[in-house]
Protein backbone atom coordinates (compact mmCIF):
# COMPACT_ATOMS: atom_id res chain seq x y z
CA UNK A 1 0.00 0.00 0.00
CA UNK A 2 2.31 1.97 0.06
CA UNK A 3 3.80 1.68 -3.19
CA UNK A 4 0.63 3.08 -4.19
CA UNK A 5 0.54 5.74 -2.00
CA UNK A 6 4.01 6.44 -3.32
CA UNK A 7 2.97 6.77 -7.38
CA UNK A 8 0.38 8.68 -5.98
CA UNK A 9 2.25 11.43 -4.37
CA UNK A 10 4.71 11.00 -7.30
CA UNK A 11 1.67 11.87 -9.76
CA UNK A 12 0.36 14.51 -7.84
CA UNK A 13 3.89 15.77 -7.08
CA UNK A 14 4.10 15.29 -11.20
CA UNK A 15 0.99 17.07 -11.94
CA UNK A 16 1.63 20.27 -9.87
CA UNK A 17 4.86 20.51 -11.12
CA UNK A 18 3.48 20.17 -14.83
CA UNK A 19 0.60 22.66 -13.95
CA UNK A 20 2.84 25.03 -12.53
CA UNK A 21 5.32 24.87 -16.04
CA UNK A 22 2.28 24.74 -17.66
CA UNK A 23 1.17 28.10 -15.53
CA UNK A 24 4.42 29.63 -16.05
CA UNK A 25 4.64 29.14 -19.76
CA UNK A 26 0.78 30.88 -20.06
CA UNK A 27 2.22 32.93 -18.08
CA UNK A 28 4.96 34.12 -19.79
CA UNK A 29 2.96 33.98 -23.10
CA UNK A 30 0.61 36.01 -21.65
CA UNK A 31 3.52 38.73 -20.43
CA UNK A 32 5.39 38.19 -23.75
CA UNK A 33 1.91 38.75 -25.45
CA UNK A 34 1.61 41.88 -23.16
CA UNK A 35 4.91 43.29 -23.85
CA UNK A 36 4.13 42.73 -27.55
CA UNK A 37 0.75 44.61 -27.01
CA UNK A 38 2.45 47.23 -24.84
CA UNK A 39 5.11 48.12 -27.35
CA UNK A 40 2.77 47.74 -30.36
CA UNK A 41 0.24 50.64 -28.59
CA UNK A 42 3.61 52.53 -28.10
CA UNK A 43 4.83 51.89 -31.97
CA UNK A 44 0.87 53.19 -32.68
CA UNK A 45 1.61 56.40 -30.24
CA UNK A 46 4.85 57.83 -32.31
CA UNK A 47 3.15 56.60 -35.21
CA UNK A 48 0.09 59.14 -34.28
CA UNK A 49 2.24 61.76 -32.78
CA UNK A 50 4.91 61.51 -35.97
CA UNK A 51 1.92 61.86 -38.55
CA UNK A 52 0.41 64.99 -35.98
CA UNK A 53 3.60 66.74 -36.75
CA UNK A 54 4.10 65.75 -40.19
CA UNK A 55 0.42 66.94 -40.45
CA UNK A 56 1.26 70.28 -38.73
CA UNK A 57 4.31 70.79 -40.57
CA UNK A 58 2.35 70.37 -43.37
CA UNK A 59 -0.10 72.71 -42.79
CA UNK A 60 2.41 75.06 -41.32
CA UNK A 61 4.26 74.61 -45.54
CA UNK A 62 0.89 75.34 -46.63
CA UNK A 63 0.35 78.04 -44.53
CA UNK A 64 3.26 80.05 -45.18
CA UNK A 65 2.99 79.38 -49.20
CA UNK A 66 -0.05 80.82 -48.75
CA UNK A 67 1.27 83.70 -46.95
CA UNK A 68 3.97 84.05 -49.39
CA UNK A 69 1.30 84.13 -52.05
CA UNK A 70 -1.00 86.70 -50.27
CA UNK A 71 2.44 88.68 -49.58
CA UNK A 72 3.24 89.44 -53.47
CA UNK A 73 -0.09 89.68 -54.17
CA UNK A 74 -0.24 92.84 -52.00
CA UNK A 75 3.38 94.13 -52.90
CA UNK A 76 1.89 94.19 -56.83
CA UNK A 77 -0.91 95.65 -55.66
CA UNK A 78 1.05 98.71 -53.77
CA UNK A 79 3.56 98.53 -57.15
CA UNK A 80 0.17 99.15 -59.04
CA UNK A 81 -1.11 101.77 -57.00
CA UNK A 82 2.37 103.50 -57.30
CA UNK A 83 1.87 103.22 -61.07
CA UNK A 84 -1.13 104.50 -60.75
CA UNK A 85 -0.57 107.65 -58.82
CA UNK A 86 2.78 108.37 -60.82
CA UNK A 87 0.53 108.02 -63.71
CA UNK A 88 -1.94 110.60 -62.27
CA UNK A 89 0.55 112.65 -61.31
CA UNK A 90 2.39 112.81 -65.07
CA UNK A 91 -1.02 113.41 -66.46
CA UNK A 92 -1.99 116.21 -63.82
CA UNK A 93 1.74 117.70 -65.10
CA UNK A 94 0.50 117.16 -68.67
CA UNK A 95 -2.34 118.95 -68.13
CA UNK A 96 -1.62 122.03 -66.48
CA UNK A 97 1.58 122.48 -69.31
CA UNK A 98 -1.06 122.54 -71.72
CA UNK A 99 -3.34 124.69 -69.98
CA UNK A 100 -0.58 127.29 -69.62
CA UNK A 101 0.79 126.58 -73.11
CA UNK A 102 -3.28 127.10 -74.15
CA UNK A 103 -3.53 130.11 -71.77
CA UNK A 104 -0.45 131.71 -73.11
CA UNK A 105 -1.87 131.21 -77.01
CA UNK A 106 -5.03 132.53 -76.39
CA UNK A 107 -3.99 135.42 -74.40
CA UNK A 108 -1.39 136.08 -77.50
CA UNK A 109 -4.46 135.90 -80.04
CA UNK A 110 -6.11 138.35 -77.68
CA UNK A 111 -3.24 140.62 -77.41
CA UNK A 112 -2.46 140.69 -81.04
CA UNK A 113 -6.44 140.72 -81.97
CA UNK A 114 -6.34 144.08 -79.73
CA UNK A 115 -3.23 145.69 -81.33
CA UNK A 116 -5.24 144.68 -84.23
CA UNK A 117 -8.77 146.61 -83.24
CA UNK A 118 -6.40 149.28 -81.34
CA UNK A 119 -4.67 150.49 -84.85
CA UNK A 120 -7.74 150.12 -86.95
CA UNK A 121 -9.96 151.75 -84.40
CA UNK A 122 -7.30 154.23 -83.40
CA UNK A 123 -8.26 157.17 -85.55
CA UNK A 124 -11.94 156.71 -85.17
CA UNK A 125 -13.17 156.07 -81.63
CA UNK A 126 -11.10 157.76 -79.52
CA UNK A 127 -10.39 156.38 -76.22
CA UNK A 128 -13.07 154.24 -76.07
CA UNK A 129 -11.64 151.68 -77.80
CA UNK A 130 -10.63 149.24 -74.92
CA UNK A 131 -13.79 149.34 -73.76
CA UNK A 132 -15.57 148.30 -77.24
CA UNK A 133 -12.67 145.74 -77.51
CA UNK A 134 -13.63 144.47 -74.44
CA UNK A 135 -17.27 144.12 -74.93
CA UNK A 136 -16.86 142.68 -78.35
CA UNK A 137 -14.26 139.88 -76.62
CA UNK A 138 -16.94 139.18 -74.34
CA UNK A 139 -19.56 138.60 -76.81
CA UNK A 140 -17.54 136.38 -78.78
CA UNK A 141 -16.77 134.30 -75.86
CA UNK A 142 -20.27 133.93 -74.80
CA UNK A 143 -21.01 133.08 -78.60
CA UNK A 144 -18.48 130.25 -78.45
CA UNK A 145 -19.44 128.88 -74.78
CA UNK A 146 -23.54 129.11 -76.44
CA UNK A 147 -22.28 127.15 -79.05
CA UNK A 148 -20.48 124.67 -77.48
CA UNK A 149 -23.80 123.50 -74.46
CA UNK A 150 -25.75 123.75 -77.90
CA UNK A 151 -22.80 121.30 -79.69
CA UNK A 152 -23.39 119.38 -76.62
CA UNK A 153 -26.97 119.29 -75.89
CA UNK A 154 -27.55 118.65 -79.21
CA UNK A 155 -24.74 115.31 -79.70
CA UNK A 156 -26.14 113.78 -76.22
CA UNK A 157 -29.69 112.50 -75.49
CA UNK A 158 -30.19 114.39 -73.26
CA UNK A 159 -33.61 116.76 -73.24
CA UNK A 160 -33.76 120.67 -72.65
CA UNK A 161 -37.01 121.86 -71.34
CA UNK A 162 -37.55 125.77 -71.32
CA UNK A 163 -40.53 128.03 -69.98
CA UNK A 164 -41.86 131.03 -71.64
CA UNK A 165 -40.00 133.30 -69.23
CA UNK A 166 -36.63 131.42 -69.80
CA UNK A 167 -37.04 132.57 -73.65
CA UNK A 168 -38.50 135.92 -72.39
CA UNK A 169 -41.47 135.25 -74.88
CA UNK A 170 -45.04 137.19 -74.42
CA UNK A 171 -47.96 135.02 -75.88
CA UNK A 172 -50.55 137.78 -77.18
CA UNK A 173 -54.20 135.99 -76.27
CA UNK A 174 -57.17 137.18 -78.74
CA UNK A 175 -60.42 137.40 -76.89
CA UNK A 176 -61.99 134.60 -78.57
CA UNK A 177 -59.54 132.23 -77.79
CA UNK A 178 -56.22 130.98 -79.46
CA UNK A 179 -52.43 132.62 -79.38
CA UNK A 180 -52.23 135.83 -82.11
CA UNK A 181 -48.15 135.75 -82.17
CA UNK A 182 -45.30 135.69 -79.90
CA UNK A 183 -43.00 138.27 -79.54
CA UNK A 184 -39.64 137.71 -77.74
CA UNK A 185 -38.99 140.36 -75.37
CA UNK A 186 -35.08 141.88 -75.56
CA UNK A 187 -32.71 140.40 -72.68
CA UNK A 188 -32.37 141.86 -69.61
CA UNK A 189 -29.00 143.42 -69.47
CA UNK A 190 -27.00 142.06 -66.44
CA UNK A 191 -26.25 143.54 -63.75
């Protein structure tokens, strides 16, 4: 019985030992598997974190191309606007050289237009002759200003509406009814 007893110990002996290698080894598998797992969710971390910065160093290219773009855009703008007012100010030179140069012409025409009247006039008028001179200028530029609105008016589409009084016209009424004739009244001399 005791032999028995013996084998029996020995298997039981036998079997712990077995189910503790067998414990260890799942155990180890399971720590190896762990440590796999572990470094695996660490591999995935600086594989998130690597592709965050590669994203934001991305956006951070994209960005600043962007900026680089907005950047000249605005510097050809201000070049433009340079342009622009050098342009302006070249044409507001042009301008006022050719309104002198125009001034000085027209006051020549006048000056030799009154030598002109002065020498032919000079015998009969007297010293009045400025004073005609004058008028007559002034007529002739209120002729040519007249005739330039009318040049105007007349070459737009624009419409011209005018009252009796503006044309200093008097309607004569016959009794019975109807207009007789109009008569246009002289200007008013100014004032």
């Amino acid at each position: 019985m005791r032999r028995p007893l013996l084998q029996e110990i020995i298997r039981e002996t036998t079997n712990r030992i077995n189910a503790l290698q067998k414990q260890r080894s799942e155990n180890e598998v399971q720590s190896e598997k762990l440590a796999a797992d572990l470094a695996l969710e660490i591999s995935r971390k600086k594989l998130v974190e690597a592709k965050a910065e590669n994203d934001r160093v991305l956006a951070l290219a994209v960005q600043n191309a962007t900026n680089q773009v907005e950047l000249a855009k605005v510097i050809a703008d201000i070049a433009v606007e340079q342009k622009r007012a050098e342009l302006v100010e070249a044409k507001s030179s042009n301008e006022r050289v050719v309104a002198r140069t125009d001034g000085e012409a027209q006051g020549l025409r006048y000056a030799a237009s009154l030598e002109t009247f002065i020498r032919e006039m000079n015998g009969t008028m007297g010293a009045g002759v400025v004073d005609w001179y004058r008028f007559f200028s002034e007529q002739e530029a209120t002729t040519t200003q007249l005739e330039a609105s009318t040049r105007n008016l007349g070459s737009g589409t624009a419409s011209l509406f005018l009252t009796p009084q503006d044309l200093n016209l008097k309607l004569k009424v016959n009794p019975q009814g109807g207009v007789l004739s109009a008569d246009a009244l002289p200007s008013p001399e100014p004032a």
